[in-house]
PDB file of N, CA and C in Angstrom:
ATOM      1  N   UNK A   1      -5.956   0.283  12.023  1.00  0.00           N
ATOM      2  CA  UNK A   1      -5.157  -0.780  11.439  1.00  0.00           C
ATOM      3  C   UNK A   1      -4.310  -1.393  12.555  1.00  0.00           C
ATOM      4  N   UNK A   2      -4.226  -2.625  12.674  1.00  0.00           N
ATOM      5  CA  UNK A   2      -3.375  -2.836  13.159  1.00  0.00           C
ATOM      6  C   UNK A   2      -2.319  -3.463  13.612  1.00  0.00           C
ATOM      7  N   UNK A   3      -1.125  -3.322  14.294  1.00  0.00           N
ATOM      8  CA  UNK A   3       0.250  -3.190  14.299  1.00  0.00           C
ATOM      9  C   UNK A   3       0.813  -4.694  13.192  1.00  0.00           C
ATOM     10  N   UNK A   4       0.115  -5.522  13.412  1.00  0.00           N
ATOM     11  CA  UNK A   4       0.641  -6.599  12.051  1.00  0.00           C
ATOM     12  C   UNK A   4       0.317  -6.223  10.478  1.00  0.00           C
ATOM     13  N   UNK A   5      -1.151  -5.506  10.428  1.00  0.00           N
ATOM     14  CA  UNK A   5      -1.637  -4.650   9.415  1.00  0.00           C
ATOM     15  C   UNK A   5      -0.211  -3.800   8.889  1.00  0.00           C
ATOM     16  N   UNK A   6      -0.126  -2.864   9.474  1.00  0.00           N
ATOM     17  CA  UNK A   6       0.943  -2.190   9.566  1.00  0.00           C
ATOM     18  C   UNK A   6       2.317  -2.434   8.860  1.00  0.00           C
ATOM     19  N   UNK A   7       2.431  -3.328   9.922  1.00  0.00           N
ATOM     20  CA  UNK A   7       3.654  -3.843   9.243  1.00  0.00           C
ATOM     21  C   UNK A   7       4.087  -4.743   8.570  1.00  0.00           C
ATOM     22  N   UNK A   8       3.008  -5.426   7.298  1.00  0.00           N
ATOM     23  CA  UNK A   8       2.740  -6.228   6.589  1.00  0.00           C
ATOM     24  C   UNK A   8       2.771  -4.854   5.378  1.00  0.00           C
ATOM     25  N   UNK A   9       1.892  -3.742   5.117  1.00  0.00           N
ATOM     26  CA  UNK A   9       2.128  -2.718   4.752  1.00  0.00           C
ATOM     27  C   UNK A   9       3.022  -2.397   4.322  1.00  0.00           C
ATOM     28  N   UNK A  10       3.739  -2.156   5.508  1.00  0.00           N
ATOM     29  CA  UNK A  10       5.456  -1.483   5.195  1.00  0.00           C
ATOM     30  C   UNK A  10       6.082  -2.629   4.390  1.00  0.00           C
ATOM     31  N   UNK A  11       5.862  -3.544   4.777  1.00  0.00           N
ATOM     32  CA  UNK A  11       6.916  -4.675   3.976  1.00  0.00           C
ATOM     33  C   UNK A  11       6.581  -4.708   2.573  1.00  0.00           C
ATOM     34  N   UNK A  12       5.195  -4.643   2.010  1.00  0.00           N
ATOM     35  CA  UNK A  12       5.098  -4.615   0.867  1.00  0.00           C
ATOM     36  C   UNK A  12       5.585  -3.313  -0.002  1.00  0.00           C
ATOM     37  N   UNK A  13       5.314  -2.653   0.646  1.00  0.00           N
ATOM     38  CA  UNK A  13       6.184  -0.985   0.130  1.00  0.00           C
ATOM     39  C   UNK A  13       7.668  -1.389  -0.096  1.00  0.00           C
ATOM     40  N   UNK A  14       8.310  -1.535   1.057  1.00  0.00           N
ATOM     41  CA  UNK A  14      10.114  -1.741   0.795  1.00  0.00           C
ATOM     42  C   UNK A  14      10.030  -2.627  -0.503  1.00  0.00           C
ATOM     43  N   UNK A  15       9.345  -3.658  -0.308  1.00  0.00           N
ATOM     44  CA  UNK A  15       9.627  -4.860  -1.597  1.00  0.00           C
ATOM     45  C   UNK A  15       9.746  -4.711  -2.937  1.00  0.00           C
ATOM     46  N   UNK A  16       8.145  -3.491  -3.122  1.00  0.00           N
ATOM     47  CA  UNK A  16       7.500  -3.188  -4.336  1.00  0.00           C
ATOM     48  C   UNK A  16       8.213  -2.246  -4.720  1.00  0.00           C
ATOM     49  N   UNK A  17       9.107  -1.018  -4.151  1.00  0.00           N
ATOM     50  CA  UNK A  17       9.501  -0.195  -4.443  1.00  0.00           C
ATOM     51  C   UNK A  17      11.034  -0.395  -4.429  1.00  0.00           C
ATOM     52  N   UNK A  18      11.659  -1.530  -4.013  1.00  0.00           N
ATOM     53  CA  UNK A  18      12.771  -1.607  -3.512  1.00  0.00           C
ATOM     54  C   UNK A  18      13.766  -0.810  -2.739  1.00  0.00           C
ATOM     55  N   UNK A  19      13.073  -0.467  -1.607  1.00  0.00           N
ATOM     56  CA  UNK A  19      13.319   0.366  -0.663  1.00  0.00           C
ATOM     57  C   UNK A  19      14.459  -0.183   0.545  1.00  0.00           C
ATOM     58  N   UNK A  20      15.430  -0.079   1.195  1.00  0.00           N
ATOM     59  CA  UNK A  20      15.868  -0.702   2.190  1.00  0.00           C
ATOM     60  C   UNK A  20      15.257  -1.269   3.147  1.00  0.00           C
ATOM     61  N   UNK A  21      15.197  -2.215   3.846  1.00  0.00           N
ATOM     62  CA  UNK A  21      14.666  -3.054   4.857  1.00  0.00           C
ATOM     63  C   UNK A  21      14.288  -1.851   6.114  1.00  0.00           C
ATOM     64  N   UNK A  22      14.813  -0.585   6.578  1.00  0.00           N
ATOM     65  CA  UNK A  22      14.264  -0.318   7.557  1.00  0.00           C
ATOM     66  C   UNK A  22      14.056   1.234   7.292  1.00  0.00           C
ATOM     67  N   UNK A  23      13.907   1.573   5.816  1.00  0.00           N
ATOM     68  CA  UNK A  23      13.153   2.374   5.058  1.00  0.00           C
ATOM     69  C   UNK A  23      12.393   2.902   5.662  1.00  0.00           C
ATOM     70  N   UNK A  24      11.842   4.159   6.183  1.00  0.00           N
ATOM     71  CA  UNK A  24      10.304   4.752   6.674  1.00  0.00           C
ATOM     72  C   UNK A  24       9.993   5.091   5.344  1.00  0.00           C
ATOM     73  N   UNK A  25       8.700   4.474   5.259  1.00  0.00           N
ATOM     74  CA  UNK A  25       7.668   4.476   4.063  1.00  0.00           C
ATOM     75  C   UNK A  25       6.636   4.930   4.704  1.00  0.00           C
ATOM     76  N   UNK A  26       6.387   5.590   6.193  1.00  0.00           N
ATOM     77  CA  UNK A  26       5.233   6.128   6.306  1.00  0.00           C
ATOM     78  C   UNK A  26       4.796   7.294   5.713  1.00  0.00           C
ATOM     79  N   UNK A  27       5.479   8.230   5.146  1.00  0.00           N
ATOM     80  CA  UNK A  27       5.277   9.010   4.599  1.00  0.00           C
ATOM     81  C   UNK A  27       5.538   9.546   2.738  1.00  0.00           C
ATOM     82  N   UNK A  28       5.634   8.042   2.623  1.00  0.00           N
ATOM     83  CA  UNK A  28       6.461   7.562   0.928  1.00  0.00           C
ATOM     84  C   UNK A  28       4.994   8.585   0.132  1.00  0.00           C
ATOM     85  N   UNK A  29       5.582   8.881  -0.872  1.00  0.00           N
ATOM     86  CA  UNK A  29       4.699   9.210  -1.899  1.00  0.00           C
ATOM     87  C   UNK A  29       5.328   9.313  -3.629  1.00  0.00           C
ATOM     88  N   UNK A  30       4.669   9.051  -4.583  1.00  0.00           N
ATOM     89  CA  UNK A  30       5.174   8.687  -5.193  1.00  0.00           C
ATOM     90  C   UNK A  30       5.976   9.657  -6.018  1.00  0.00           C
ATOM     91  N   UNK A  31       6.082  10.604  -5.854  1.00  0.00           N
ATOM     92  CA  UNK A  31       6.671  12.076  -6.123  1.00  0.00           C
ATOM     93  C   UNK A  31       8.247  12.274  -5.516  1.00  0.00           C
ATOM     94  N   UNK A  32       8.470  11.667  -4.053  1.00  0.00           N
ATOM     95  CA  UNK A  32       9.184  11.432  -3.128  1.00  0.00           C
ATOM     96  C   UNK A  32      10.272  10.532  -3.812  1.00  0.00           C
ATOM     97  N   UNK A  33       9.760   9.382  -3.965  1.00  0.00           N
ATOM     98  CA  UNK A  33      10.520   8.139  -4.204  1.00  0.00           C
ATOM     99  C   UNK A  33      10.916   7.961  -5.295  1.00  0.00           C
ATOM    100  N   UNK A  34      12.115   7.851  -5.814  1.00  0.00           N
ATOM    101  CA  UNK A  34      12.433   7.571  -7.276  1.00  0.00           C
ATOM    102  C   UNK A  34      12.536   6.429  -7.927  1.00  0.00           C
ATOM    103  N   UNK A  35      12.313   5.166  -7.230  1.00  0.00           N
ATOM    104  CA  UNK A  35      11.802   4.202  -7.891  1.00  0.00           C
ATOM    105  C   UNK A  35      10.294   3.804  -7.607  1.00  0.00           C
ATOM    106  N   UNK A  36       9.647   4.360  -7.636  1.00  0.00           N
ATOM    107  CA  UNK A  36       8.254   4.330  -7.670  1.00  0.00           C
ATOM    108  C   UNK A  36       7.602   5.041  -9.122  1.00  0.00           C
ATOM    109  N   UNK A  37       8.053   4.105  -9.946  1.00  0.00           N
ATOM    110  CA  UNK A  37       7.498   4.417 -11.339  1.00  0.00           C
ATOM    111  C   UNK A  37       6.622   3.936 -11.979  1.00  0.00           C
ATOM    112  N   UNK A  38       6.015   3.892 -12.944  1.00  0.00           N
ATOM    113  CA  UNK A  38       4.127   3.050 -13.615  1.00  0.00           C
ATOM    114  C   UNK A  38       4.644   1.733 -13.089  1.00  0.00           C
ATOM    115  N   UNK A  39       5.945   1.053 -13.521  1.00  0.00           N
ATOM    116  CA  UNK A  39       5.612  -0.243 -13.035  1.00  0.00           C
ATOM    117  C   UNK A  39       6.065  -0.681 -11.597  1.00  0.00           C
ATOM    118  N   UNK A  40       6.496  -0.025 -10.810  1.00  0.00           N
ATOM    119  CA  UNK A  40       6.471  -0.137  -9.269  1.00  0.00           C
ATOM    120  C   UNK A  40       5.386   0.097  -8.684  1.00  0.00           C
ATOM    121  N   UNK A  41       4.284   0.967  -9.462  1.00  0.00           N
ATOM    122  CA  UNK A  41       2.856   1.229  -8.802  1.00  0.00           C
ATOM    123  C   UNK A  41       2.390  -0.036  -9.132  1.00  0.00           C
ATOM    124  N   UNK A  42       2.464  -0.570 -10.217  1.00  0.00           N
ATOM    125  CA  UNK A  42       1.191  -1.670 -10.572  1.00  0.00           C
ATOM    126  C   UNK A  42       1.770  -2.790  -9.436  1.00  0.00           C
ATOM    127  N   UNK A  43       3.167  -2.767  -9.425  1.00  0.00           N
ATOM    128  CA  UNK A  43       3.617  -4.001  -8.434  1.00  0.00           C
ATOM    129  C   UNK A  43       3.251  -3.719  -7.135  1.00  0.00           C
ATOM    130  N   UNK A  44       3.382  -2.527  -7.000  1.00  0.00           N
ATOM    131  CA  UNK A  44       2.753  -2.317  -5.641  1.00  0.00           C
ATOM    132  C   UNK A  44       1.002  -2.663  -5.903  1.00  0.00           C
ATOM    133  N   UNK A  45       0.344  -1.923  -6.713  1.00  0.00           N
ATOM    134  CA  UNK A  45      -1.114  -2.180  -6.282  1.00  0.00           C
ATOM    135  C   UNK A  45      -1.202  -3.906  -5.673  1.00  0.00           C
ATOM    136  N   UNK A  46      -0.623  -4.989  -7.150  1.00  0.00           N
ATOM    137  CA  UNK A  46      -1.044  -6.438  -7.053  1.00  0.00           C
ATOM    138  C   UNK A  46      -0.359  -6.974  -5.770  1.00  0.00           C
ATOM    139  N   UNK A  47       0.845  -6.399  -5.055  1.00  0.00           N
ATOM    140  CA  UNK A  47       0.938  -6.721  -3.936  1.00  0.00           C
ATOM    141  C   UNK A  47       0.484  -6.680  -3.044  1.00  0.00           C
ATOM    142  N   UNK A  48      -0.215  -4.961  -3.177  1.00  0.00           N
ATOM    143  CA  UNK A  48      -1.460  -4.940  -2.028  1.00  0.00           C
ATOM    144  C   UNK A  48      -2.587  -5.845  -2.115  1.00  0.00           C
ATOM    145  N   UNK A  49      -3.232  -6.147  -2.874  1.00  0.00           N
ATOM    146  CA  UNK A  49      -4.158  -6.955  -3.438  1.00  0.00           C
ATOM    147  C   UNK A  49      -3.928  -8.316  -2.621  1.00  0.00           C
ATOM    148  N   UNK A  50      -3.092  -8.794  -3.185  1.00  0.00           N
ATOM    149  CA  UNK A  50      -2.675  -9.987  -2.475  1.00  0.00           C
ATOM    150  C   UNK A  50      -2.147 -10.253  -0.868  1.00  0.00           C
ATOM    151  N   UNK A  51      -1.963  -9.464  -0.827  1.00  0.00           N
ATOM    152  CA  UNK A  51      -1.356  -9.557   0.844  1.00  0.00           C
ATOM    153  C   UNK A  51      -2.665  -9.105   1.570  1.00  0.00           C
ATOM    154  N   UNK A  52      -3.564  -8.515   1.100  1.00  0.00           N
ATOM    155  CA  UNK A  52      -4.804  -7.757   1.592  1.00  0.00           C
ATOM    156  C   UNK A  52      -6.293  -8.411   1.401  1.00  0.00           C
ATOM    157  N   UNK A  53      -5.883  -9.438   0.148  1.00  0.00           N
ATOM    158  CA  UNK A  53      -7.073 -10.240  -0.529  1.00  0.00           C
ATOM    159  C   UNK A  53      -8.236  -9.355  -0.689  1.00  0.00           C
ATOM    160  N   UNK A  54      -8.125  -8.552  -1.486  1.00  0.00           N
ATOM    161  CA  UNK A  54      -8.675  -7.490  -2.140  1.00  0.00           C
ATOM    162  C   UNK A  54      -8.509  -6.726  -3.368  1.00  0.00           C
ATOM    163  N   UNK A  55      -9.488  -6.674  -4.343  1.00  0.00           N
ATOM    164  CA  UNK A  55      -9.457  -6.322  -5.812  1.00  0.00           C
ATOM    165  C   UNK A  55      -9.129  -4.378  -5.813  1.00  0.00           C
ATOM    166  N   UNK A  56      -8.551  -3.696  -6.237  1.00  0.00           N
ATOM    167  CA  UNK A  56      -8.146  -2.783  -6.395  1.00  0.00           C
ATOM    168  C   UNK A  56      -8.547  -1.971  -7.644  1.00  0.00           C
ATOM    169  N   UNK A  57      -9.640  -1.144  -7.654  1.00  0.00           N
ATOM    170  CA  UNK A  57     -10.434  -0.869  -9.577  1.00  0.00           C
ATOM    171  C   UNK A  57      -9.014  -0.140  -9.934  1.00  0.00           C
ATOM    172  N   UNK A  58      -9.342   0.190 -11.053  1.00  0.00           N
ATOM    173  CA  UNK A  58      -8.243   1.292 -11.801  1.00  0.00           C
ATOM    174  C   UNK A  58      -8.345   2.804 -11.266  1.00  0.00           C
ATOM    175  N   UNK A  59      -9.341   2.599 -11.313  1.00  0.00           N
ATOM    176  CA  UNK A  59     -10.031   4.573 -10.743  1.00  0.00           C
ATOM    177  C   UNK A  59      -9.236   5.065  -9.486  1.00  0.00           C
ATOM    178  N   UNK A  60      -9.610   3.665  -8.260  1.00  0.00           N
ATOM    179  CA  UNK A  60      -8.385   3.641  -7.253  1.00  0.00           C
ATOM    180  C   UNK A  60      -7.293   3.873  -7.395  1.00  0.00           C
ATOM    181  N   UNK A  61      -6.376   2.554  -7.859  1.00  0.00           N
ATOM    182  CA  UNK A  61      -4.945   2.535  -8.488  1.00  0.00           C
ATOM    183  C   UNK A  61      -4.653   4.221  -9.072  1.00  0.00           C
ATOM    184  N   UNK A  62      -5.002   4.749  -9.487  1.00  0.00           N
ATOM    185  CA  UNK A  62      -5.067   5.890  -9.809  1.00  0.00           C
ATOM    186  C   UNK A  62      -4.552   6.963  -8.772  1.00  0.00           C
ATOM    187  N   UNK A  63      -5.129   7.075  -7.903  1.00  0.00           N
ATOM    188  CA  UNK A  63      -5.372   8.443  -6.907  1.00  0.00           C
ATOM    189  C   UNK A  63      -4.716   7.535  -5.837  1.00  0.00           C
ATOM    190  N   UNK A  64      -4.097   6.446  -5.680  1.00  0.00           N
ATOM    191  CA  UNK A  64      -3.471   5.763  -4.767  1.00  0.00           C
ATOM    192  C   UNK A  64      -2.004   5.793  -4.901  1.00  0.00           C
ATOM    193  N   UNK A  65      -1.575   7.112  -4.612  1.00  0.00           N
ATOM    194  CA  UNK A  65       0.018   7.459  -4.872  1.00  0.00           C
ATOM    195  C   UNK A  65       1.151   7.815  -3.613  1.00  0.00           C
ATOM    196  N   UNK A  66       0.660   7.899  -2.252  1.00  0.00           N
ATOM    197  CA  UNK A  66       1.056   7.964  -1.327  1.00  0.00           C
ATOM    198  C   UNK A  66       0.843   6.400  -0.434  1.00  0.00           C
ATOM    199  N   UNK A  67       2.094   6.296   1.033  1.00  0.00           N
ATOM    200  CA  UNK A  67       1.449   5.366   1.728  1.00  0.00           C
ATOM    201  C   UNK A  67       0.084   6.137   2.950  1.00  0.00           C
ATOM    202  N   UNK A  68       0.420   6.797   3.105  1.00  0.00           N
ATOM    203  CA  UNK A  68      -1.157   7.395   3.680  1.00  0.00           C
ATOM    204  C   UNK A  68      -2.267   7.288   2.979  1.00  0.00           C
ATOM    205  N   UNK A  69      -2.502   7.493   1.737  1.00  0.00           N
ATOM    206  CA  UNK A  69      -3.534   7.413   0.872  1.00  0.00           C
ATOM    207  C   UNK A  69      -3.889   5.896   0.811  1.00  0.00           C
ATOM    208  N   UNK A  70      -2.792   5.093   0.522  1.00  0.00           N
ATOM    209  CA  UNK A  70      -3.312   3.770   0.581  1.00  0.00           C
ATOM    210  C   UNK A  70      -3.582   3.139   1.660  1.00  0.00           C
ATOM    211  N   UNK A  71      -3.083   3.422   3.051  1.00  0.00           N
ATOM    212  CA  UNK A  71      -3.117   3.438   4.490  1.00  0.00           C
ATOM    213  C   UNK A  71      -4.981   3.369   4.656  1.00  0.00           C
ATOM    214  N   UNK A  72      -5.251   4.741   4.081  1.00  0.00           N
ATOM    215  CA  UNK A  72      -6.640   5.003   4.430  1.00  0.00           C
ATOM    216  C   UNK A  72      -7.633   4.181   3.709  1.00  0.00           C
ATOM    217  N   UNK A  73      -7.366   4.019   2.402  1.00  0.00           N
ATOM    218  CA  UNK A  73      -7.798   3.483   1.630  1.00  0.00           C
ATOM    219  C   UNK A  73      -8.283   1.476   2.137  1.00  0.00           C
ATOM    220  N   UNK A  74      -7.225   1.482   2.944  1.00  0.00           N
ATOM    221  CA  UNK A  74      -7.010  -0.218   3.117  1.00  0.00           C
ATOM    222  C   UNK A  74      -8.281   0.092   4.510  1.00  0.00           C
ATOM    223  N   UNK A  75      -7.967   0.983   5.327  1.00  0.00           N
ATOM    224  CA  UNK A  75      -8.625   1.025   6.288  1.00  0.00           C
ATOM    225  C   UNK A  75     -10.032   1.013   5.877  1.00  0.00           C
ATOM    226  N   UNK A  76     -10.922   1.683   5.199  1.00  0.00           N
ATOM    227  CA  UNK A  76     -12.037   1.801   4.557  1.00  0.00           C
ATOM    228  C   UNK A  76     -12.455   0.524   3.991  1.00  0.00           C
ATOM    229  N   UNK A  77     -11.426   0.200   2.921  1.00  0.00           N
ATOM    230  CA  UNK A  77     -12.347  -1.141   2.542  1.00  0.00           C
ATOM    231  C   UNK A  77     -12.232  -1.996   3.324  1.00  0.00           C
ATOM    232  N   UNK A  78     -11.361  -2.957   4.021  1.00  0.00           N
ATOM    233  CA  UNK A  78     -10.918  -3.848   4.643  1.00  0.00           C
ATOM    234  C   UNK A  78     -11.814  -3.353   5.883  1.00  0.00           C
ATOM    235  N   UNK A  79     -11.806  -2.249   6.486  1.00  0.00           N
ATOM    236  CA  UNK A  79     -12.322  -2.214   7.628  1.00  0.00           C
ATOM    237  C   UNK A  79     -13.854  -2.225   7.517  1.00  0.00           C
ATOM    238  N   UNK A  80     -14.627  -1.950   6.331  1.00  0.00           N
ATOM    239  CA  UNK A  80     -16.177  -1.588   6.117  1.00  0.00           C
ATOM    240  C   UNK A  80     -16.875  -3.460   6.647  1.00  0.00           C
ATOM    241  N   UNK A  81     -17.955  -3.136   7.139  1.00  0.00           N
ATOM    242  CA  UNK A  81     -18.470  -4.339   6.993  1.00  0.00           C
ATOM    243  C   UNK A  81     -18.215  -5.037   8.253  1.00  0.00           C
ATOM    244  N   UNK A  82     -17.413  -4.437   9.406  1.00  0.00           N
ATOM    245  CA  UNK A  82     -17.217  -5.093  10.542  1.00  0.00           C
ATOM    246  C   UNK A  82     -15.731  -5.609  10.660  1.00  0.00           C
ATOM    247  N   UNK A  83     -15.150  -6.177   9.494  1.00  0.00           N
ATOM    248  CA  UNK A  83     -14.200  -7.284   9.362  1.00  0.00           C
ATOM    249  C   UNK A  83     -13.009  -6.719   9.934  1.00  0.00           C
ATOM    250  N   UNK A  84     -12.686  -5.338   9.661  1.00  0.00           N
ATOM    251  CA  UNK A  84     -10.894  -4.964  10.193  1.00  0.00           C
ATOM    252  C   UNK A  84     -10.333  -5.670   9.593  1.00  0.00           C
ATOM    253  N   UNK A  85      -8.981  -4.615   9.872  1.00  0.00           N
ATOM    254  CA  UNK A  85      -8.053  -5.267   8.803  1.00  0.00           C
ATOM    255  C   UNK A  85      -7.236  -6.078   9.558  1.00  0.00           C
ATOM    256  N   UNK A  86      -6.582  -7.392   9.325  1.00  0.00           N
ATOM    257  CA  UNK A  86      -6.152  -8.244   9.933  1.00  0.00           C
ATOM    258  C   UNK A  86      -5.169  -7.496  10.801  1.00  0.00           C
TER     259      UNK A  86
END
């Protein structure tokens, strides 16, 4: 991923979760964070979505509860196919 990837990432985390501006969310999970509740996930998924221009199934959204998990997750799809992630 990289470093604009990154930190396009992080920004959507602080936003979605309402986290402080210089927040480490590298290791956020949703267990961790106490405003990361059903509807901070969904805001987070459609943010990722959008900032990522990429559809997100439910099955995903699901098992996508950490920023590492979604980290990897972005890397895989975004990265499959040649394209990288911006």
């Amino acid at each position: 991923m990289t470093e604009d990837a990154e930190a396009k990432l992080q920004a959507v985390f602080r936003a979605a979760l309402e986290l402080p501006p210089h927040a480490n969310v590298t290791r956020a999970g949703q267990r961790e964070v106490a405003s990361w509740d059903s509807l901070a996930h969904a805001m987070l998924m459609l943010a990722i979505e959008s900032e990522f221009g990429l559809a997100i199934d439910a099955a995903d959204q699901i098992r996508l509860t950490s920023y590492p998990s979604i980290r990897d997750y972005l890397e895989e799809r975004v990265g499959s196919g040649g394209r990288g992630l911006p």
